[in-house]
PDB file of N, CA and C in Angstrom:
ATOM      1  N   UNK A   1      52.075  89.940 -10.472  1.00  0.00           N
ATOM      2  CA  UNK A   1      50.622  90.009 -10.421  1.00  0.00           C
ATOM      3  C   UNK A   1      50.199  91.236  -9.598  1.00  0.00           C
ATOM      4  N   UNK A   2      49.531  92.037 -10.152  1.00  0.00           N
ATOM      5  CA  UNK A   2      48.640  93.220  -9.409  1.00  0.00           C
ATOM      6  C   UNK A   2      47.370  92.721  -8.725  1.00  0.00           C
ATOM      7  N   UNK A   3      47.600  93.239  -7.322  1.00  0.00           N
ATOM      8  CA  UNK A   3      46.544  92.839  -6.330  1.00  0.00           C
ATOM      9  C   UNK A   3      45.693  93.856  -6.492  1.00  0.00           C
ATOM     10  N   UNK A   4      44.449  93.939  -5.734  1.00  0.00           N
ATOM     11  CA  UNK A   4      43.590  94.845  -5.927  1.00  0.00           C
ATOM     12  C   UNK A   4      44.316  96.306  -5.126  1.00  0.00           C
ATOM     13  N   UNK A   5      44.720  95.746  -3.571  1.00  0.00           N
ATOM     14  CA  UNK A   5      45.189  96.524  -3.047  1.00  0.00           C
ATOM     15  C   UNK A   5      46.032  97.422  -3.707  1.00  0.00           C
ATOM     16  N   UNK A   6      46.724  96.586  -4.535  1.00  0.00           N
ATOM     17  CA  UNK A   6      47.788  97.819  -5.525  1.00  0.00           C
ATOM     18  C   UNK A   6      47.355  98.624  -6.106  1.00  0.00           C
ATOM     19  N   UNK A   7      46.158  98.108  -7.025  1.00  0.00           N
ATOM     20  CA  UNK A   7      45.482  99.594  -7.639  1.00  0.00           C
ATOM     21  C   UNK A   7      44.647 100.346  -6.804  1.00  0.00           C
ATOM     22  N   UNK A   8      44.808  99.872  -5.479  1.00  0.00           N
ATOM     23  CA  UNK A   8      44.023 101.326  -4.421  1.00  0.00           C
ATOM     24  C   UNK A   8      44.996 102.332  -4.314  1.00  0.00           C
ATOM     25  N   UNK A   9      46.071 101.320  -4.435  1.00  0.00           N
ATOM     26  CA  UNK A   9      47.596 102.333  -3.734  1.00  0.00           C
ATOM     27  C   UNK A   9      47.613 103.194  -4.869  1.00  0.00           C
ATOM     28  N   UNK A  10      47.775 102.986  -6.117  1.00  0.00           N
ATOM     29  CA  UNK A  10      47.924 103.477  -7.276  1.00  0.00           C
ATOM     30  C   UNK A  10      47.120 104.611  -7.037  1.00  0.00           C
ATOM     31  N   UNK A  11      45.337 104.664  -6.973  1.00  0.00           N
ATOM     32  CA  UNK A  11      44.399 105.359  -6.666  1.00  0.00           C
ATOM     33  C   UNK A  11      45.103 106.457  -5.899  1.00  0.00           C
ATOM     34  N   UNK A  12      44.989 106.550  -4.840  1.00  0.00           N
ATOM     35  CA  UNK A  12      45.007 107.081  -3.941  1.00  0.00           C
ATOM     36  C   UNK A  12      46.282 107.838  -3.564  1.00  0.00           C
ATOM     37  N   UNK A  13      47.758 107.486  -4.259  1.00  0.00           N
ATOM     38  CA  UNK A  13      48.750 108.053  -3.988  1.00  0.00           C
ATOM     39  C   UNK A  13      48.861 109.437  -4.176  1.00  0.00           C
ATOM     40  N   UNK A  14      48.563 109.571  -5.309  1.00  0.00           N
ATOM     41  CA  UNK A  14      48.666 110.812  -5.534  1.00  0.00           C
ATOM     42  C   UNK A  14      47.689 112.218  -5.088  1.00  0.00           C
ATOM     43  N   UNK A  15      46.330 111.758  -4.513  1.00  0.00           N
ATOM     44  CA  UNK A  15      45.384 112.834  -3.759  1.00  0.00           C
ATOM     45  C   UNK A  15      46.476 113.039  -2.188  1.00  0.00           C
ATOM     46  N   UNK A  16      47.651 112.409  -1.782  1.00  0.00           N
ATOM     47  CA  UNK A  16      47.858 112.081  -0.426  1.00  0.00           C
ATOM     48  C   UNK A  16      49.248 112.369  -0.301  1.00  0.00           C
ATOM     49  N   UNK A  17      50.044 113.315   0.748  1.00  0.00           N
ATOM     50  CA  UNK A  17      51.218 113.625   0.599  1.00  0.00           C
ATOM     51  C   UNK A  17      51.901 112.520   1.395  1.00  0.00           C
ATOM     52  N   UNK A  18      53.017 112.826   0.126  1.00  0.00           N
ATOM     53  CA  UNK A  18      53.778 111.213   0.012  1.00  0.00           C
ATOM     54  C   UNK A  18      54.497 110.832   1.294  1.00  0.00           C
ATOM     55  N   UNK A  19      54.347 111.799   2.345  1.00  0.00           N
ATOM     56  CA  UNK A  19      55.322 111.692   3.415  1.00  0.00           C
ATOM     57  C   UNK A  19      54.151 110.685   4.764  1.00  0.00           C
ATOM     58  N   UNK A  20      52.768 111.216   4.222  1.00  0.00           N
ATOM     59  CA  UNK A  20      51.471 110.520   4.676  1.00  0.00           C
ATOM     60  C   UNK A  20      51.521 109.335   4.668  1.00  0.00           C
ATOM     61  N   UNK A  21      51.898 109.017   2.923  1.00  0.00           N
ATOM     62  CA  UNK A  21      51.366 108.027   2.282  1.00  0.00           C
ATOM     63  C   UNK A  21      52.511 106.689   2.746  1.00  0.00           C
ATOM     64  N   UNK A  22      53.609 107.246   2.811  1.00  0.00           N
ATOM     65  CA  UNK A  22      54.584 106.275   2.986  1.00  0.00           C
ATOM     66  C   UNK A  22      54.312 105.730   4.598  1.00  0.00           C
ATOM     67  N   UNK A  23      54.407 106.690   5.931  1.00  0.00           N
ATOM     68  CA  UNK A  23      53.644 106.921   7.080  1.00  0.00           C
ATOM     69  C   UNK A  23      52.721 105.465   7.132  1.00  0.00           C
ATOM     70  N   UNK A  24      51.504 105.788   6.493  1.00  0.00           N
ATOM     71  CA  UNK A  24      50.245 105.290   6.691  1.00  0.00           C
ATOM     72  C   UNK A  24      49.904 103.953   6.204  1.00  0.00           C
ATOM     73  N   UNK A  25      50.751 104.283   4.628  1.00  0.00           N
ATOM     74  CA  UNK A  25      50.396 102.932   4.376  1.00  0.00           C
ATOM     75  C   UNK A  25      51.414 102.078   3.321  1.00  0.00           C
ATOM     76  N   UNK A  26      52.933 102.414   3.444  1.00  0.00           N
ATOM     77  CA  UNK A  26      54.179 102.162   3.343  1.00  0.00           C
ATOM     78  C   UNK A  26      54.181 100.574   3.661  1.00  0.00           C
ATOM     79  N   UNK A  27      53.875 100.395   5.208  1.00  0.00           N
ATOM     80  CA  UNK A  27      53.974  99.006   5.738  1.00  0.00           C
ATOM     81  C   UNK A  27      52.890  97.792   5.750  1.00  0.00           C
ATOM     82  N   UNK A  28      51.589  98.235   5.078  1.00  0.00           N
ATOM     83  CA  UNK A  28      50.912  97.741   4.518  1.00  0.00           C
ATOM     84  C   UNK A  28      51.053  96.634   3.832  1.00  0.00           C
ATOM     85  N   UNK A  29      50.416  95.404   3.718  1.00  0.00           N
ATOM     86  CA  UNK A  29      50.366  94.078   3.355  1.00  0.00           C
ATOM     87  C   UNK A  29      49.121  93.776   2.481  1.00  0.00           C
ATOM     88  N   UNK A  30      49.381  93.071   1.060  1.00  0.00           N
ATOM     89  CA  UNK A  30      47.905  92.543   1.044  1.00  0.00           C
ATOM     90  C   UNK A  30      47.895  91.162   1.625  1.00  0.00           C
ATOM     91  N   UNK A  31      47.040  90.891   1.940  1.00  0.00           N
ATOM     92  CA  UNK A  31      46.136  89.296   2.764  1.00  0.00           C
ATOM     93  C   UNK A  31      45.758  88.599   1.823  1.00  0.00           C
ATOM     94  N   UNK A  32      44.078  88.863   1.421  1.00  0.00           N
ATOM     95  CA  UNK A  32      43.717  88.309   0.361  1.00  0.00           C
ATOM     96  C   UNK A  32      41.905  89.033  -0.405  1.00  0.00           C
ATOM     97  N   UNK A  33      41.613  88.800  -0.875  1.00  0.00           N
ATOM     98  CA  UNK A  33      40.857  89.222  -1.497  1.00  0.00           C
ATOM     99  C   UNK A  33      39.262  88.209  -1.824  1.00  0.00           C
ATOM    100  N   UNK A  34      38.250  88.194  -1.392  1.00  0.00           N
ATOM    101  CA  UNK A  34      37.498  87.699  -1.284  1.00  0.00           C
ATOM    102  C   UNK A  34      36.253  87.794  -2.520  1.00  0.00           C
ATOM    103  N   UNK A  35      36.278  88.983  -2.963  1.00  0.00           N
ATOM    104  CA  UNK A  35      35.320  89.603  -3.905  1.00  0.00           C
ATOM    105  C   UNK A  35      34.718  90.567  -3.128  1.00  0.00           C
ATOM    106  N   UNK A  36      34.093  90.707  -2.171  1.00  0.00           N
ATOM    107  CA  UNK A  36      33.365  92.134  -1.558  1.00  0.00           C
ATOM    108  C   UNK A  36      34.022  92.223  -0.638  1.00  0.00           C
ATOM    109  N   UNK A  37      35.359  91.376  -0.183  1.00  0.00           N
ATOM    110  CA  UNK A  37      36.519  92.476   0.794  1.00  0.00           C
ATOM    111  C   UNK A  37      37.490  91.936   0.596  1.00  0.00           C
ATOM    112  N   UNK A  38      38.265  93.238   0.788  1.00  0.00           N
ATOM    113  CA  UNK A  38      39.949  93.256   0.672  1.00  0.00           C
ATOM    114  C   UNK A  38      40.847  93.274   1.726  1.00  0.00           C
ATOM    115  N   UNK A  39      41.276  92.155   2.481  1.00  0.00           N
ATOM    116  CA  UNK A  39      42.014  92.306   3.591  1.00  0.00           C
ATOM    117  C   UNK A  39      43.278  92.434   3.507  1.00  0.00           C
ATOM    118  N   UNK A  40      43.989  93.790   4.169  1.00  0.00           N
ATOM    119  CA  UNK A  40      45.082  94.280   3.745  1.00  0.00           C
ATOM    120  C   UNK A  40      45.377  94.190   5.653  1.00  0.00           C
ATOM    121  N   UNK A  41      47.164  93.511   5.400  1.00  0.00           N
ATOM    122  CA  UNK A  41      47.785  93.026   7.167  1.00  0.00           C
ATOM    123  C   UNK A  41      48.437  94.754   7.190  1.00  0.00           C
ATOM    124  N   UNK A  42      48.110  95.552   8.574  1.00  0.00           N
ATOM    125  CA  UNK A  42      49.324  95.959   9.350  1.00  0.00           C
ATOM    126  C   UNK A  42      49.721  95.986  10.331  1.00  0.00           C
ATOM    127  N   UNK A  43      50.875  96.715  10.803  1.00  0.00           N
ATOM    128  CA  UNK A  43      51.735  96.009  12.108  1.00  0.00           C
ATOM    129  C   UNK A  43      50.464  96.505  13.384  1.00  0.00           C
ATOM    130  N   UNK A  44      50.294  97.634  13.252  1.00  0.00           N
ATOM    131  CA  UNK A  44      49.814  97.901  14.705  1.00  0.00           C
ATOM    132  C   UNK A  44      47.953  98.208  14.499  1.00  0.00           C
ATOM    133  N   UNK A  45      47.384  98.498  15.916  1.00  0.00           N
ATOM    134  CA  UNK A  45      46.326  98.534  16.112  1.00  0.00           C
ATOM    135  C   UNK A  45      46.302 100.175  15.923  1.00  0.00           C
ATOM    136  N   UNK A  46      47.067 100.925  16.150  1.00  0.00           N
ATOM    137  CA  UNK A  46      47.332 102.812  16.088  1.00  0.00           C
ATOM    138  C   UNK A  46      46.616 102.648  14.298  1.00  0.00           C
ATOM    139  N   UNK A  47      47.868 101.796  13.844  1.00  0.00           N
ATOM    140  CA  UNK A  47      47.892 102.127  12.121  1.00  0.00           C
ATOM    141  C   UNK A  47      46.593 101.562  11.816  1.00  0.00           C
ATOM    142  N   UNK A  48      46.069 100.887  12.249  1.00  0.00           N
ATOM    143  CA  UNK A  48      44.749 100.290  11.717  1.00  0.00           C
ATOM    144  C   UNK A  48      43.667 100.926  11.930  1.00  0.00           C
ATOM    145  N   UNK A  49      43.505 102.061  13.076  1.00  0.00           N
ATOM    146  CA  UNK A  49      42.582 102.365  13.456  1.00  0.00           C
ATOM    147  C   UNK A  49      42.802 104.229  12.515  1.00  0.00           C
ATOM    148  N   UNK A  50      44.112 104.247  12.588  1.00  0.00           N
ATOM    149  CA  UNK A  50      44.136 105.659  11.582  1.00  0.00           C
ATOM    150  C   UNK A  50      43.617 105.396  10.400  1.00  0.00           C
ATOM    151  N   UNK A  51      44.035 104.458   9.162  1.00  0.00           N
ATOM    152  CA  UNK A  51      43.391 104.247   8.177  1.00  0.00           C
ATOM    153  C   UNK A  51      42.106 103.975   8.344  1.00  0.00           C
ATOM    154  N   UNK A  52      41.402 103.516   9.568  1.00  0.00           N
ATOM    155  CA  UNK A  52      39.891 103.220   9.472  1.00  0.00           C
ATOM    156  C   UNK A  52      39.184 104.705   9.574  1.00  0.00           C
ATOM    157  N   UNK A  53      39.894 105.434  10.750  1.00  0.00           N
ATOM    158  CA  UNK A  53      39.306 106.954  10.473  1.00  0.00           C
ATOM    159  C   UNK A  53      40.017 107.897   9.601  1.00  0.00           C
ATOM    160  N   UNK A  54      41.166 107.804   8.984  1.00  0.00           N
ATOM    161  CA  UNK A  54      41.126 108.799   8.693  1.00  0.00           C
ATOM    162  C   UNK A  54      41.322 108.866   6.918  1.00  0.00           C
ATOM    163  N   UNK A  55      41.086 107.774   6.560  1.00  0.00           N
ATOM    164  CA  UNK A  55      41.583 107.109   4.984  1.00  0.00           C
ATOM    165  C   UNK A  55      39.976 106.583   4.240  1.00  0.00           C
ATOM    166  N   UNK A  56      38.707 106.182   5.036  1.00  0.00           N
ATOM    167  CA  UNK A  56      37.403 105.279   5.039  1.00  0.00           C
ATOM    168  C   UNK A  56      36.577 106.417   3.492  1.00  0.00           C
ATOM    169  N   UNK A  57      37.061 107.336   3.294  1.00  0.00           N
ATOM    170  CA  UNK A  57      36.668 107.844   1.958  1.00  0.00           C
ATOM    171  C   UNK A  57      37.647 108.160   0.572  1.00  0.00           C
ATOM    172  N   UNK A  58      38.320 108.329   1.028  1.00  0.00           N
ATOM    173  CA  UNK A  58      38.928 108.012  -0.449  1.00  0.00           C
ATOM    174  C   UNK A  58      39.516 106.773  -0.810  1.00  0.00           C
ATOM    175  N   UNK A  59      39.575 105.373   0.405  1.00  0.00           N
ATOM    176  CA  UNK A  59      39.299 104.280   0.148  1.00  0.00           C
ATOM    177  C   UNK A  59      38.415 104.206  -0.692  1.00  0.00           C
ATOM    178  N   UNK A  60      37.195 104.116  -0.742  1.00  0.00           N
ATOM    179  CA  UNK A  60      35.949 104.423  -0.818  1.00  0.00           C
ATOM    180  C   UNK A  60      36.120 104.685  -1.936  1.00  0.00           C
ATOM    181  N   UNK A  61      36.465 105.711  -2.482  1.00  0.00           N
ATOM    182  CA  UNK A  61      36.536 106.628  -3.662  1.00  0.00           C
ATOM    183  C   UNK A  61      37.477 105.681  -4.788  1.00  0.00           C
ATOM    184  N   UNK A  62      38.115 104.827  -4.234  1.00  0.00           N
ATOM    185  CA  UNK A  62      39.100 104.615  -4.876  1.00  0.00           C
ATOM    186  C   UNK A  62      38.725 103.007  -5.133  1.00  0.00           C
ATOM    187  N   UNK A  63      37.704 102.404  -4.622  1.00  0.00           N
ATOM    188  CA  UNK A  63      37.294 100.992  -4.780  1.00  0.00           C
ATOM    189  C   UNK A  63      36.214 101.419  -6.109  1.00  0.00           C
ATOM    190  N   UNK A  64      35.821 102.570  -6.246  1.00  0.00           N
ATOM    191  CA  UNK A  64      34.846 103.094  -7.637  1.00  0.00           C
ATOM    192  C   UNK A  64      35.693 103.274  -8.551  1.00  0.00           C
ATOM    193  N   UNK A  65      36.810 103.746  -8.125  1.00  0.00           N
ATOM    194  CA  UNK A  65      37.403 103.959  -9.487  1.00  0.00           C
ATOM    195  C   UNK A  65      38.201 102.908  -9.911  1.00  0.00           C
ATOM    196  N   UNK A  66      37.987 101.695  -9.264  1.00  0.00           N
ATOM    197  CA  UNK A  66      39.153 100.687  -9.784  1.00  0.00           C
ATOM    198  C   UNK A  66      37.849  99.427  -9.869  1.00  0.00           C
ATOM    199  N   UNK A  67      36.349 100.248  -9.958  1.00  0.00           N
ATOM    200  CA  UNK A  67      35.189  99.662 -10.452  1.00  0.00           C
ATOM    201  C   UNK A  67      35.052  98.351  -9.271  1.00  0.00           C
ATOM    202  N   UNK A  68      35.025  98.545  -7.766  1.00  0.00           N
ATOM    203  CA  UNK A  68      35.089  97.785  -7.007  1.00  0.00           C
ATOM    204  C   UNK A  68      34.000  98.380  -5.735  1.00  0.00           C
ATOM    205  N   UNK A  69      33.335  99.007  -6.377  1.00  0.00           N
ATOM    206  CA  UNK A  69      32.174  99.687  -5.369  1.00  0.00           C
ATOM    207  C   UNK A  69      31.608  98.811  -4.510  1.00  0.00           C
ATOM    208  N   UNK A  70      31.842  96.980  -4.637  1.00  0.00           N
ATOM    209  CA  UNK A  70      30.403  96.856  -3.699  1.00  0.00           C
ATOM    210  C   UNK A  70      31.470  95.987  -2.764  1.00  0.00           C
ATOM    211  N   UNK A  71      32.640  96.831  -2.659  1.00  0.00           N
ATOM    212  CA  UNK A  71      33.867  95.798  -1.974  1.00  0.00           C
ATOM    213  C   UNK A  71      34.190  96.538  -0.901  1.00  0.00           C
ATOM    214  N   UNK A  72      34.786  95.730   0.233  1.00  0.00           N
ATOM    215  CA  UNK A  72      35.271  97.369   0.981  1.00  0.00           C
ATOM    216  C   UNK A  72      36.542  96.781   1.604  1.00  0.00           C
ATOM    217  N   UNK A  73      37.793  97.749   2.672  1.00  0.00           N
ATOM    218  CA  UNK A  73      38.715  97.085   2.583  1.00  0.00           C
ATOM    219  C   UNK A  73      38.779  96.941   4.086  1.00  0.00           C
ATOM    220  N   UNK A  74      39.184  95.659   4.393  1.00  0.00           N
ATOM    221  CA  UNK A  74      39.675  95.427   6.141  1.00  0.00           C
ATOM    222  C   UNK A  74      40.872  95.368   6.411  1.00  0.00           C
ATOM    223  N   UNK A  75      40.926  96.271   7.545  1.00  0.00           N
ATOM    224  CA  UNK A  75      42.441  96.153   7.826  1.00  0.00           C
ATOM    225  C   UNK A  75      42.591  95.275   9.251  1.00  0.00           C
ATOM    226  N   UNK A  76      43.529  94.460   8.725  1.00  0.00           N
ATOM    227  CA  UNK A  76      43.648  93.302  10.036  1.00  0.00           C
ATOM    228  C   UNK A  76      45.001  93.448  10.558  1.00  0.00           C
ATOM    229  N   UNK A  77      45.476  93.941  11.968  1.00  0.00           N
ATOM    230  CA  UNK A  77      46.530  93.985  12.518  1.00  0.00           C
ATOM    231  C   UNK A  77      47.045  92.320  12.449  1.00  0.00           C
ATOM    232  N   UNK A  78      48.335  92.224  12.090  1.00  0.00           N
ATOM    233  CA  UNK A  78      48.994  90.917  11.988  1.00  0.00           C
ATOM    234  C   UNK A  78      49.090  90.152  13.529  1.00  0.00           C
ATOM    235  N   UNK A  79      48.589  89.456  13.610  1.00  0.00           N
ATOM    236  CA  UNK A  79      48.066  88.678  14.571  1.00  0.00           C
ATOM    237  C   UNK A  79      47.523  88.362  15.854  1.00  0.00           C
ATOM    238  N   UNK A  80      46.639  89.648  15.383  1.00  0.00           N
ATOM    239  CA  UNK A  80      45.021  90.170  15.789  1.00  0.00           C
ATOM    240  C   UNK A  80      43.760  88.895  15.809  1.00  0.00           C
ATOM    241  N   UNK A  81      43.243  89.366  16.288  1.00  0.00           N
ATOM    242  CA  UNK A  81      41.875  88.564  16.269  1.00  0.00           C
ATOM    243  C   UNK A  81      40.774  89.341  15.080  1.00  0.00           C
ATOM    244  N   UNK A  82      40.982  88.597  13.875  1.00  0.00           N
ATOM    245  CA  UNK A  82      40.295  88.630  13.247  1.00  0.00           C
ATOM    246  C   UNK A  82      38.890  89.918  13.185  1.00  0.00           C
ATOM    247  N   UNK A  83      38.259  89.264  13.914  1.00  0.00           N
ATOM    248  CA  UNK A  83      36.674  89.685  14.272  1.00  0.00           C
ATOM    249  C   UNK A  83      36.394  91.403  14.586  1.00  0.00           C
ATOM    250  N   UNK A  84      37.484  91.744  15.253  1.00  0.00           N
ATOM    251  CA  UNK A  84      37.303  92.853  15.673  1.00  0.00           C
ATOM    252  C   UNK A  84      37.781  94.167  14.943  1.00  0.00           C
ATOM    253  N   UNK A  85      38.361  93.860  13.674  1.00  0.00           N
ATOM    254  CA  UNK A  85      39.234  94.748  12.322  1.00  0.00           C
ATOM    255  C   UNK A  85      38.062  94.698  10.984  1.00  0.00           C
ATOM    256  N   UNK A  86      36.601  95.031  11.384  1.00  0.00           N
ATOM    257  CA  UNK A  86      36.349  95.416  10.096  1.00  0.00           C
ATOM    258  C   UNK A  86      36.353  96.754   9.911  1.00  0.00           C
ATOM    259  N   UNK A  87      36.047  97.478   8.872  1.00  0.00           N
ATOM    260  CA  UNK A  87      36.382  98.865   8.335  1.00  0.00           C
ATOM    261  C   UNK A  87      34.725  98.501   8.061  1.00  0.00           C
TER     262      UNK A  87
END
């Protein structure tokens, strides 16, 4: 089964050098999927906070092209407090 997250990965792999891509978002988890968000688990608060700054548009870019514009994605460090990991 293809998660949504997968067709972001799909999206997005190829605008992103693969040495980035593996880096950034290699260890990446999907969670679950709600309809207007996509919660994707990773290990640390570093990695969560890089994809929040430095990934938050061609995320973006890539929830339109997989026709998911009014969705957005959270990244939740694995066993984090919830509340404080939205994107």
């Amino acid at each position: 089964m293809t998660t949504a997250w997968d067709r972001i990965l799909e999206e997005i792999r190829p605008s992103i050098p693969e040495e980035d891509f593996r880096r950034w978002f290699g260890a990446t988890a999907y969670a679950s999927d709600s309809g207007d968000q996509i919660t994707v688990w990773v290990l640390t608060e570093p990695i969560r906070r890089h994809l929040t700054l430095h990934y938050a548009d061609i995320l973006r870019k890539a929830l339109i092209a997989i026709d998911r514009r009014h969705s957005h994605v959270r990244f939740v460090v694995s066993g984090s407090d919830e509340d404080d990991d939205r994107e």
